[in-house]
PDB file of N, CA and C in Angstrom:
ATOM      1  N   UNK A   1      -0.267 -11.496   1.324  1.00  0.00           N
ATOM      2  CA  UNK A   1       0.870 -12.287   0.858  1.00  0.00           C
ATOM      3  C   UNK A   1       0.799 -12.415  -0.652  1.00  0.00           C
ATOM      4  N   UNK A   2       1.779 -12.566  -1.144  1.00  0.00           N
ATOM      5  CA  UNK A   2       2.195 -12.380  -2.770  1.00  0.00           C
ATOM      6  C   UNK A   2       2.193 -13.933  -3.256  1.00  0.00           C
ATOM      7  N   UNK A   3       1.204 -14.143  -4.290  1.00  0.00           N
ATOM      8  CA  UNK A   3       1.569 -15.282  -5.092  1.00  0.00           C
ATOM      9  C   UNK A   3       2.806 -15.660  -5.512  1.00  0.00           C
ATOM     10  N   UNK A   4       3.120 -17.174  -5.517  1.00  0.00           N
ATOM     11  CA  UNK A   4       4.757 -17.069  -5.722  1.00  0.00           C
ATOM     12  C   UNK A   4       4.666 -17.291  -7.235  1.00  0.00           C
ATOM     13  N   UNK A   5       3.302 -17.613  -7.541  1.00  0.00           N
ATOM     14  CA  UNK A   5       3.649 -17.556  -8.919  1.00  0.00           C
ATOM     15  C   UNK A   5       3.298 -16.526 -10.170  1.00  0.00           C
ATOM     16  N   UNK A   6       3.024 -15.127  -9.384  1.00  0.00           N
ATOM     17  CA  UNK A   6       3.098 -14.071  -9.790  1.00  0.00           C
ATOM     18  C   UNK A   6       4.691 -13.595  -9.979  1.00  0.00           C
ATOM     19  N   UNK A   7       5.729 -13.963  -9.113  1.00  0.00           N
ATOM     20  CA  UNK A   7       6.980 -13.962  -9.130  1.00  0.00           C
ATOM     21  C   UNK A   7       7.501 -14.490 -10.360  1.00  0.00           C
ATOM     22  N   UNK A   8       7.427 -15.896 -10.865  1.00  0.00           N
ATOM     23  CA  UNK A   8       7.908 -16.893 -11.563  1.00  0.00           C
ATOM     24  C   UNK A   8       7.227 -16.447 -12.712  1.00  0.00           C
ATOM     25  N   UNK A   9       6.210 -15.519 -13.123  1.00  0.00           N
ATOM     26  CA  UNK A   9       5.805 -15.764 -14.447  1.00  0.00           C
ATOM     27  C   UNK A   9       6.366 -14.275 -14.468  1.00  0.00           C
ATOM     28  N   UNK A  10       6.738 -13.853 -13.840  1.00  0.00           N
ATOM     29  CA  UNK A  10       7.159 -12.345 -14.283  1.00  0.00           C
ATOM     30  C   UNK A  10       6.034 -10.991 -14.216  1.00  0.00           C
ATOM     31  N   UNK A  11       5.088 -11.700 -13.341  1.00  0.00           N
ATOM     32  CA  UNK A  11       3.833 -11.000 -13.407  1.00  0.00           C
ATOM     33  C   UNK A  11       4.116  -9.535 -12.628  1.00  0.00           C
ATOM     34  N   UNK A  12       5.312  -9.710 -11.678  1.00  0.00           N
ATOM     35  CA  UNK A  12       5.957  -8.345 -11.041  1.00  0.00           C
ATOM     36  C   UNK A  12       6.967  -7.862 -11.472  1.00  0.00           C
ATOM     37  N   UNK A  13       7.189  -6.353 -11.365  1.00  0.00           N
ATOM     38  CA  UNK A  13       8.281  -5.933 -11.699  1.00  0.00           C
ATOM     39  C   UNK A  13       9.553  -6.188 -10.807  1.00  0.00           C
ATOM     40  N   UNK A  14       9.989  -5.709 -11.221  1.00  0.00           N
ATOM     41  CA  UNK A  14      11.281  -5.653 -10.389  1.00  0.00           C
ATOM     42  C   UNK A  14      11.480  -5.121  -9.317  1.00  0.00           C
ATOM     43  N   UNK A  15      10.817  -3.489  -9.063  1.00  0.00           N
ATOM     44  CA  UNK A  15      10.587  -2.740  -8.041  1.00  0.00           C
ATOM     45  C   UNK A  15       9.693  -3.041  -7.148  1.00  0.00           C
ATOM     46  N   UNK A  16       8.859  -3.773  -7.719  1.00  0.00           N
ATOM     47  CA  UNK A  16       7.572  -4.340  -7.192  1.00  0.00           C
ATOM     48  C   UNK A  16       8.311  -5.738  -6.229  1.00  0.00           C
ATOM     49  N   UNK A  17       9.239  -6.716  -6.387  1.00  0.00           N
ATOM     50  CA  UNK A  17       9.909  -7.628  -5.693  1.00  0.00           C
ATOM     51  C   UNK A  17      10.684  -6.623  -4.985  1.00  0.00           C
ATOM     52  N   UNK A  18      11.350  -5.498  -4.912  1.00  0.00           N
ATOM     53  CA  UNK A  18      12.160  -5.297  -4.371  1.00  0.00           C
ATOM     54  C   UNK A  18      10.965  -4.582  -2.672  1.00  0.00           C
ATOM     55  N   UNK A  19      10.341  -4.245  -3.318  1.00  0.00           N
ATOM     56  CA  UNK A  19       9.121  -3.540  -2.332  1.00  0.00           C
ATOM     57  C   UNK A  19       8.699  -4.968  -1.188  1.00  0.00           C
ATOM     58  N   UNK A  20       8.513  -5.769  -1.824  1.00  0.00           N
ATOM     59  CA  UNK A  20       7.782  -7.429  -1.199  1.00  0.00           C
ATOM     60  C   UNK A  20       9.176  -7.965  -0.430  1.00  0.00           C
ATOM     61  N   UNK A  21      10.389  -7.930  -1.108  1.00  0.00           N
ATOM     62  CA  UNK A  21      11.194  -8.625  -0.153  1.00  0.00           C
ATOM     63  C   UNK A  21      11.600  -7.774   0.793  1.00  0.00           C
ATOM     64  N   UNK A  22      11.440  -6.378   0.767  1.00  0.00           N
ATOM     65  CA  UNK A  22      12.011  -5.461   1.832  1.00  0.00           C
ATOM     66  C   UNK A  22      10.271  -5.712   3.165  1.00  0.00           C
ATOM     67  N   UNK A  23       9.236  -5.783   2.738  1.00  0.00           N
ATOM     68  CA  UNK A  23       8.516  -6.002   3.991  1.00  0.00           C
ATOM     69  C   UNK A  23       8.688  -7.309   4.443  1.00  0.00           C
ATOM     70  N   UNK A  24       8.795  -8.357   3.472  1.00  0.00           N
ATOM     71  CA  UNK A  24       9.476  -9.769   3.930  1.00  0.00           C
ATOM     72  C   UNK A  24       9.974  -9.638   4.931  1.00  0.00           C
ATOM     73  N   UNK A  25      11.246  -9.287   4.900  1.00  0.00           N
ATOM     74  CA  UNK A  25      12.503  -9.226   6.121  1.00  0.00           C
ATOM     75  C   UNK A  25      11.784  -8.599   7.019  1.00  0.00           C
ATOM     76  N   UNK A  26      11.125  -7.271   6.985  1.00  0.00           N
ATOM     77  CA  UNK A  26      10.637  -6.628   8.083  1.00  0.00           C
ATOM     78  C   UNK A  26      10.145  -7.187   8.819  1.00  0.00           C
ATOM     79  N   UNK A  27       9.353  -8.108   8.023  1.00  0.00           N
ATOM     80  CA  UNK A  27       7.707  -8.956   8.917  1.00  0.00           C
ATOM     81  C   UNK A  27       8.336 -10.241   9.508  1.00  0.00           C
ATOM     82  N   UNK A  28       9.249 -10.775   8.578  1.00  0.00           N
ATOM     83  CA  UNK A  28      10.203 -11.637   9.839  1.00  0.00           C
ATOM     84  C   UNK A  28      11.047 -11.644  11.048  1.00  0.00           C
ATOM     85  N   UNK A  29      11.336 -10.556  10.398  1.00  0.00           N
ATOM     86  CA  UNK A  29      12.457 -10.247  11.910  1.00  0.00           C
ATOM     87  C   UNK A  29      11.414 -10.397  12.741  1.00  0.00           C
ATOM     88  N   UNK A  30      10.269  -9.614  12.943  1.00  0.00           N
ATOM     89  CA  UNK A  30       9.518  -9.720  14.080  1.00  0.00           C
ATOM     90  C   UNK A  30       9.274 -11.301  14.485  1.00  0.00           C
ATOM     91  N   UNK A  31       9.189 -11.898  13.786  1.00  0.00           N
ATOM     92  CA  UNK A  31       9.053 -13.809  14.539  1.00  0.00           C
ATOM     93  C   UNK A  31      10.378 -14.262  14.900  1.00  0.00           C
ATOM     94  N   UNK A  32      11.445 -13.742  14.248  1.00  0.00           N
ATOM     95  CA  UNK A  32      12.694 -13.988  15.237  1.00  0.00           C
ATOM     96  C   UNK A  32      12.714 -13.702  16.536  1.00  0.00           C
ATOM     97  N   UNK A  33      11.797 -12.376  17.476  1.00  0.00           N
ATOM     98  CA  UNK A  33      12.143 -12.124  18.292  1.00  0.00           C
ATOM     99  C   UNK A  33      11.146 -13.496  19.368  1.00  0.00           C
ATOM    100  N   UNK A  34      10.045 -13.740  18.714  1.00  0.00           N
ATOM    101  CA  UNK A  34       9.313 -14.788  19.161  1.00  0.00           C
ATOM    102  C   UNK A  34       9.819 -16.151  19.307  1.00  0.00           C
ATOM    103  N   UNK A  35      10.589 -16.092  18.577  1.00  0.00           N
ATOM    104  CA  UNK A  35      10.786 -17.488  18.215  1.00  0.00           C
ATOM    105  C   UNK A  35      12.175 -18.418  19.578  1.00  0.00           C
ATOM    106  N   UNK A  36      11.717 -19.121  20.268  1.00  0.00           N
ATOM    107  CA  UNK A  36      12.247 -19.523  21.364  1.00  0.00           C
ATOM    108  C   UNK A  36      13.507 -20.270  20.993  1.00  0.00           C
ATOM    109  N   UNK A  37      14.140 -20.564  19.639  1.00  0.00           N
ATOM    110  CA  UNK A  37      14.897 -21.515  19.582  1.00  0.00           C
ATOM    111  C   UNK A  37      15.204 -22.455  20.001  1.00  0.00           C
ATOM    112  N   UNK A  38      14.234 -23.242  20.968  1.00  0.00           N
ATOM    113  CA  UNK A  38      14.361 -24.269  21.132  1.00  0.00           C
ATOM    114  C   UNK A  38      14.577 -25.241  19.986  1.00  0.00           C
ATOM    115  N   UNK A  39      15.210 -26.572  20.751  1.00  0.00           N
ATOM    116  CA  UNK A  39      15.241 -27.984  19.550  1.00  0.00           C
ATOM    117  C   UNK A  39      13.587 -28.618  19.436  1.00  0.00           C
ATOM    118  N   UNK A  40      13.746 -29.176  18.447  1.00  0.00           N
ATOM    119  CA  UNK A  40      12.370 -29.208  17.946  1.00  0.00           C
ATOM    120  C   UNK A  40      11.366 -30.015  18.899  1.00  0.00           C
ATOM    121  N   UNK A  41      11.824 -31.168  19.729  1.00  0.00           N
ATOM    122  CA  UNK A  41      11.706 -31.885  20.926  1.00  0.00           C
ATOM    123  C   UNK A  41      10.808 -31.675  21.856  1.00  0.00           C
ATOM    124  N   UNK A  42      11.171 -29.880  22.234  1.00  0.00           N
ATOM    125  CA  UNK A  42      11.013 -29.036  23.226  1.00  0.00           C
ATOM    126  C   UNK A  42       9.634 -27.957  22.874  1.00  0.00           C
ATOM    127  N   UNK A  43       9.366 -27.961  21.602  1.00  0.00           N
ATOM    128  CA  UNK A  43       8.089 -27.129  20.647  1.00  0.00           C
ATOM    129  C   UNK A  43       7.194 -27.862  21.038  1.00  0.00           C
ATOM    130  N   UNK A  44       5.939 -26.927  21.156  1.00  0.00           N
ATOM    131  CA  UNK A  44       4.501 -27.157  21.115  1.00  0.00           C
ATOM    132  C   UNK A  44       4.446 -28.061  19.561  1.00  0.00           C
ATOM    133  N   UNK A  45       3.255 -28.986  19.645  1.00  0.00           N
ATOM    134  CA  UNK A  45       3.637 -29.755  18.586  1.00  0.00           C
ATOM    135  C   UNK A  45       2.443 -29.003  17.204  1.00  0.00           C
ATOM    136  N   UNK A  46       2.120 -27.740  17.954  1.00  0.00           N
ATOM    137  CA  UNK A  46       1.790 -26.786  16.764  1.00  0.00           C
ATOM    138  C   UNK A  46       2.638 -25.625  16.428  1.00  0.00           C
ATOM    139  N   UNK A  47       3.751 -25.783  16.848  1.00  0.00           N
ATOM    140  CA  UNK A  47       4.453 -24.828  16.444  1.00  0.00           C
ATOM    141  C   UNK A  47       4.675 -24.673  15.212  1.00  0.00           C
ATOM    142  N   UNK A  48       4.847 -23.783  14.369  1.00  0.00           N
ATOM    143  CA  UNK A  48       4.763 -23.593  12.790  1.00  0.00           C
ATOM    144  C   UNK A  48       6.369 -22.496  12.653  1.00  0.00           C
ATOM    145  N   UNK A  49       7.334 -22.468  13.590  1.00  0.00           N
ATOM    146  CA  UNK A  49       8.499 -22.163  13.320  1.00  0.00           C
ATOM    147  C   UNK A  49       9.205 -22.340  12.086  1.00  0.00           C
ATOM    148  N   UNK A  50       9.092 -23.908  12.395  1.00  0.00           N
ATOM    149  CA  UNK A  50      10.383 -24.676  10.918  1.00  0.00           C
ATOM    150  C   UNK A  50       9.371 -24.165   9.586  1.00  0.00           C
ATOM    151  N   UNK A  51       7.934 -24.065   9.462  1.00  0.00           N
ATOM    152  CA  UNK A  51       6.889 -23.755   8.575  1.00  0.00           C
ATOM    153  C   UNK A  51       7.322 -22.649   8.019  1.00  0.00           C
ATOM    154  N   UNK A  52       7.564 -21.482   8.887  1.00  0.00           N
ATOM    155  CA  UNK A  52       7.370 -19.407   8.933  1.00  0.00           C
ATOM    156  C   UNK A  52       8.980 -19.835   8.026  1.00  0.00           C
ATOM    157  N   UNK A  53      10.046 -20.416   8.574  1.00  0.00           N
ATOM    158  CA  UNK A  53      11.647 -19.995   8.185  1.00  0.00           C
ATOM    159  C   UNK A  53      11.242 -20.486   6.775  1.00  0.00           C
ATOM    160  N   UNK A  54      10.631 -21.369   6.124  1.00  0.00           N
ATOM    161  CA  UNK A  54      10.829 -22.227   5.427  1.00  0.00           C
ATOM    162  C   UNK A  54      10.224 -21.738   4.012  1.00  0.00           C
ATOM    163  N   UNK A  55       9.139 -20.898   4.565  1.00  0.00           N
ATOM    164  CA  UNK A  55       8.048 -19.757   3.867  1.00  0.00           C
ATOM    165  C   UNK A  55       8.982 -18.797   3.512  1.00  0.00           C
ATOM    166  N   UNK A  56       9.415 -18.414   4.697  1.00  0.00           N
ATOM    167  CA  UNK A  56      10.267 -17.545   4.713  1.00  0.00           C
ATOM    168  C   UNK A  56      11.640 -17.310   3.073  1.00  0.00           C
ATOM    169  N   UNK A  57      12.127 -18.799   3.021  1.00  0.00           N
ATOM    170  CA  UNK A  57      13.135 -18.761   2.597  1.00  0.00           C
ATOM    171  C   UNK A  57      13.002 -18.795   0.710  1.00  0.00           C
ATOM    172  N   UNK A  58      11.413 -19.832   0.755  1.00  0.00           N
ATOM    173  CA  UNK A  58      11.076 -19.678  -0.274  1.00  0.00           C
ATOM    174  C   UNK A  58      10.651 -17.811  -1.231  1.00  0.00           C
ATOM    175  N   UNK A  59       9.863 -17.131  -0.284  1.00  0.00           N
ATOM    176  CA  UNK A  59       9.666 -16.318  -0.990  1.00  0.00           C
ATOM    177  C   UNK A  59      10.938 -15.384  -0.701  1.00  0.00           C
ATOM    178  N   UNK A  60      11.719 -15.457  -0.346  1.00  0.00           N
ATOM    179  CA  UNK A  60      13.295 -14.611  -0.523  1.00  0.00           C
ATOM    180  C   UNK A  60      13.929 -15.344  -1.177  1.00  0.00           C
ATOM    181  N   UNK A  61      13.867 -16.850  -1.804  1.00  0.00           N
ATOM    182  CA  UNK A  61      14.292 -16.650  -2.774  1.00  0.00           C
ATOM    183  C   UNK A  61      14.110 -16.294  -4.167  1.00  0.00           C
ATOM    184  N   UNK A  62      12.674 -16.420  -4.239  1.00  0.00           N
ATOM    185  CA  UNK A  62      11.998 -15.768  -5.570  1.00  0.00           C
ATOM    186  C   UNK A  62      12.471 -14.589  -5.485  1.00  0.00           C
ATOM    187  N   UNK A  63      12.369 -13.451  -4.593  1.00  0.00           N
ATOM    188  CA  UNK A  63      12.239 -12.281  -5.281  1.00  0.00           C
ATOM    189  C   UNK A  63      13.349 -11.474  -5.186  1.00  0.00           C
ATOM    190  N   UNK A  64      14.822 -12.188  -4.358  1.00  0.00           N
ATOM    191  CA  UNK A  64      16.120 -11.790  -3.986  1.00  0.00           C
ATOM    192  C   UNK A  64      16.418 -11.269  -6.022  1.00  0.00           C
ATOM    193  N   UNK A  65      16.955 -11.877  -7.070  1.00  0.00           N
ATOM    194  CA  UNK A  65      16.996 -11.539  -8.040  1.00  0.00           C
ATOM    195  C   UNK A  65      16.556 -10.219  -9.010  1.00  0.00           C
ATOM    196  N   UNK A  66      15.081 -10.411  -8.946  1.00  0.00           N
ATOM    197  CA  UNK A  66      14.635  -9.394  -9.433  1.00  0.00           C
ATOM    198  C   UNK A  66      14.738  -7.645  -8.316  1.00  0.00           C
ATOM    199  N   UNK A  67      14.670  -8.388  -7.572  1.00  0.00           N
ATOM    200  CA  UNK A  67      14.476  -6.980  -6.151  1.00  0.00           C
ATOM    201  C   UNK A  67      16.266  -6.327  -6.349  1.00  0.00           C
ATOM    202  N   UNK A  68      17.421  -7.083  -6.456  1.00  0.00           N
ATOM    203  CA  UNK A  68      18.444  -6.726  -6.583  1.00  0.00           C
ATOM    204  C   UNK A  68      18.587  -5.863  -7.973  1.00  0.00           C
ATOM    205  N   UNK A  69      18.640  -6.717  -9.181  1.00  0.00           N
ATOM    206  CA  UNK A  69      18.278  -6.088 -10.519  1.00  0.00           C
ATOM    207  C   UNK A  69      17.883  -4.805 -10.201  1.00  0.00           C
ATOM    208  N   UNK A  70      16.666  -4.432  -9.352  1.00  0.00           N
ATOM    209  CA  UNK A  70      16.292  -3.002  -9.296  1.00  0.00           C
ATOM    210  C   UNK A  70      16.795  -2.258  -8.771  1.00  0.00           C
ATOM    211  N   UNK A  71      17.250  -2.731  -7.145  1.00  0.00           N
ATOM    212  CA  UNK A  71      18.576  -1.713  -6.721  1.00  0.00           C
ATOM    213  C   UNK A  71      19.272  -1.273  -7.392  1.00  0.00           C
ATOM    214  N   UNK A  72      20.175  -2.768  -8.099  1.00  0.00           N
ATOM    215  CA  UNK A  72      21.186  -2.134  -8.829  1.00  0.00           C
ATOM    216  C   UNK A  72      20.937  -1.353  -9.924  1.00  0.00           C
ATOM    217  N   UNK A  73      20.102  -1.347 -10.740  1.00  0.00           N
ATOM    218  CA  UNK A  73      19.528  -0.211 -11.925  1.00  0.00           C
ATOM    219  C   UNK A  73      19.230   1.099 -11.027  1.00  0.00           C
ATOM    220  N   UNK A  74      18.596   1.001 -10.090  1.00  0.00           N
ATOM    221  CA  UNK A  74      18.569   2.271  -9.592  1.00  0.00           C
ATOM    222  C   UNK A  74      20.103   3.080  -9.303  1.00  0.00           C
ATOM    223  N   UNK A  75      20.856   2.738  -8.274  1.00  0.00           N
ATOM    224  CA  UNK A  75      21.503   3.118  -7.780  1.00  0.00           C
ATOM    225  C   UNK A  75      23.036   2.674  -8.614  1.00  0.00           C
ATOM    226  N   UNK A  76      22.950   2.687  -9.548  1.00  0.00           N
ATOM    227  CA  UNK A  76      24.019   2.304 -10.342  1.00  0.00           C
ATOM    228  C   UNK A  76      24.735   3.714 -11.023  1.00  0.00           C
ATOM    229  N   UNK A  77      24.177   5.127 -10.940  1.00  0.00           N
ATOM    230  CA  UNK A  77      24.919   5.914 -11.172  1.00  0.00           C
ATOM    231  C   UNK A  77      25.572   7.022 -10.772  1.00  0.00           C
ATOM    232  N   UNK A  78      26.697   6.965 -10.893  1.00  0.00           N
ATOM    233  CA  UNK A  78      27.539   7.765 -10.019  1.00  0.00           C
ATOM    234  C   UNK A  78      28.157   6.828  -9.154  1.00  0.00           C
ATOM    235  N   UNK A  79      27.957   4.799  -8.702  1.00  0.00           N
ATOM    236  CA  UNK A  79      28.723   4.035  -7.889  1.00  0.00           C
ATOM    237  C   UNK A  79      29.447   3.224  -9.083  1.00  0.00           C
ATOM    238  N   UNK A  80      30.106   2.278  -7.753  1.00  0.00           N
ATOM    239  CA  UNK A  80      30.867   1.892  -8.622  1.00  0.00           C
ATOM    240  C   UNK A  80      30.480   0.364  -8.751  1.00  0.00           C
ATOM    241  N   UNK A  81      29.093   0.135  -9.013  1.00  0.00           N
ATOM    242  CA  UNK A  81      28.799  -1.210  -9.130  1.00  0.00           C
ATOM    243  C   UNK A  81      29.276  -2.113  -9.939  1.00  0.00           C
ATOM    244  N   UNK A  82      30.358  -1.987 -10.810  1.00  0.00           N
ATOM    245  CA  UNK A  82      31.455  -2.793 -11.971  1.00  0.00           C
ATOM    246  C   UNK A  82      32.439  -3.215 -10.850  1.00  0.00           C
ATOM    247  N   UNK A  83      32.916  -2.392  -9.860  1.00  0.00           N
ATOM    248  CA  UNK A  83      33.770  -3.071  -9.016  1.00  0.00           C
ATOM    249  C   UNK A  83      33.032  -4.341  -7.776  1.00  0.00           C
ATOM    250  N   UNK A  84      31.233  -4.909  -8.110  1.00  0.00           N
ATOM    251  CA  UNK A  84      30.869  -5.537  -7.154  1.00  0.00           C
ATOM    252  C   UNK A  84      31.323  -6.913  -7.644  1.00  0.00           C
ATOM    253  N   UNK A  85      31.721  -6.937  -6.062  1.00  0.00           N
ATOM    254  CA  UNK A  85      32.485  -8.905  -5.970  1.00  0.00           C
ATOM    255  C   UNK A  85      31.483  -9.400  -6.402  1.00  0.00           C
ATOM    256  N   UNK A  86      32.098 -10.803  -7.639  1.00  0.00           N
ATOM    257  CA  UNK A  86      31.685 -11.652  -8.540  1.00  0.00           C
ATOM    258  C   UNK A  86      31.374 -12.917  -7.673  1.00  0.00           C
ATOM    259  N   UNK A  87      32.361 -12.950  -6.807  1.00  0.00           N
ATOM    260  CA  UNK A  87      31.681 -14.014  -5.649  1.00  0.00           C
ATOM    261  C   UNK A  87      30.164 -13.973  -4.706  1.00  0.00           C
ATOM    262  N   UNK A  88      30.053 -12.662  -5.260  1.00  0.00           N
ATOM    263  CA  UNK A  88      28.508 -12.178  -3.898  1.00  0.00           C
ATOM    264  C   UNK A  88      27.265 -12.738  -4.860  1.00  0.00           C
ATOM    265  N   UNK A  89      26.518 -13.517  -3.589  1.00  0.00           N
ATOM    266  CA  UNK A  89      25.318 -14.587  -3.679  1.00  0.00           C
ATOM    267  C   UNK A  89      24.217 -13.807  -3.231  1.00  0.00           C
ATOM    268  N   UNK A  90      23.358 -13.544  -3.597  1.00  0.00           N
ATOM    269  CA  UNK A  90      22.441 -12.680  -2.928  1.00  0.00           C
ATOM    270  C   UNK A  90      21.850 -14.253  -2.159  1.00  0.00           C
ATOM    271  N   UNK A  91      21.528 -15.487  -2.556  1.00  0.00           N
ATOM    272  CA  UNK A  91      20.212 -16.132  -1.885  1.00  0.00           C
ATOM    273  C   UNK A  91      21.973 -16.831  -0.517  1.00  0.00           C
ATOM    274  N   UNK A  92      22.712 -16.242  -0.561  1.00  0.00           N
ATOM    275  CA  UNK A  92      24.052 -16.839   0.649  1.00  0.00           C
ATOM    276  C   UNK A  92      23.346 -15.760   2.376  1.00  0.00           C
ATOM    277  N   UNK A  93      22.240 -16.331   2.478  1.00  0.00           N
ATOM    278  CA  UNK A  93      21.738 -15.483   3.972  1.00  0.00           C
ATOM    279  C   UNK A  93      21.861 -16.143   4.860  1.00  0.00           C
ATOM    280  N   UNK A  94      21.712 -14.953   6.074  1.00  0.00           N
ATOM    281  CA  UNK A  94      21.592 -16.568   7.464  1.00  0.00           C
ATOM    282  C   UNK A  94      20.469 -16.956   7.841  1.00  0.00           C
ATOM    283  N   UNK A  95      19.042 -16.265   7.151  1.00  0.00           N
ATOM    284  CA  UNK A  95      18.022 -17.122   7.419  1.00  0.00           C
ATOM    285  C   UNK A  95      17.138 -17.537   6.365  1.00  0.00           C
ATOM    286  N   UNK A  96      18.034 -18.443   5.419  1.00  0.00           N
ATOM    287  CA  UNK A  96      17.624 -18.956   4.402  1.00  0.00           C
ATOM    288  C   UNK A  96      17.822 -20.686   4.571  1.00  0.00           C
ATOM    289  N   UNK A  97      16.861 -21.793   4.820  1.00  0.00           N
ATOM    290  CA  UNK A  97      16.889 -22.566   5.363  1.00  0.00           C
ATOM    291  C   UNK A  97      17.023 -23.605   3.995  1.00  0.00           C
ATOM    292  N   UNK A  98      17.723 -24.528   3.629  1.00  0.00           N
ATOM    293  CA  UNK A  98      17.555 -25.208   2.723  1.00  0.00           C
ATOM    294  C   UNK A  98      16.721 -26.513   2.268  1.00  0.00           C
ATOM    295  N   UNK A  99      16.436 -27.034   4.170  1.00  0.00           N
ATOM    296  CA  UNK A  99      15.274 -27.738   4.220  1.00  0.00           C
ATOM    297  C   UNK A  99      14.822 -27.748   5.735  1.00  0.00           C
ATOM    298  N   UNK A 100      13.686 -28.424   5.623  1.00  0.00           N
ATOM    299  CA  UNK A 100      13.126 -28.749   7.337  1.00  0.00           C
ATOM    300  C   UNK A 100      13.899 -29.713   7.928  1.00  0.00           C
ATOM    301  N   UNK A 101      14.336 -29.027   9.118  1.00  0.00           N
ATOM    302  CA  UNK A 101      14.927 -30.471   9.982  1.00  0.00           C
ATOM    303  C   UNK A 101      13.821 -30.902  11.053  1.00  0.00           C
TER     304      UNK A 101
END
């Protein structure tokens, strides 16, 4: 796991976040399939669910920025990335949790 404050001081590149948030997602999805959705009520009272999303959300949002920056420098020639909507949020996900309930 990646220091988050290797993120924040700039200690990674850009490609280097884009590398970390792409196994991110990978390595989560897999606890989605685990994850029982139950209400919290109904959890083992070691469950570390609300913990994993929450981990989760923090280090996607550190490295959503810089990891994009690199896409887009990469793949910026020959598209038409001047026409990308000004409204698009990269940290606007559906499993980005804003706090523990």
């Amino acid at each position: 796991m990646i220091a988050n404050n290797k993120i924040s001081k700039g200690d990674m590149t850009d490609g280097e976040c884009f590398v970390e948030k792409t196994k991110l997602i990978h390595e989560y999805r897999k606890f989605l399939f685990i994850d029982p959705g139950l209400p919290q009520e109904l959890l083992p009272e070691d469950w570390l669910g609300s913990h994993a999303a929450s981990l989760f959300s923090d280090y996607y949002r550190a490295l959503s920025a810089p990891a994009v920056r690199f896409f887009e420098e990469v793949f910026k020639d020959g598209n038409e990335i001047e026409l990308k909507d000004d409204r698009f949020d990269v940290l606007e996900h559906p499993f980005i949790v804003d706090e523990l309930t």
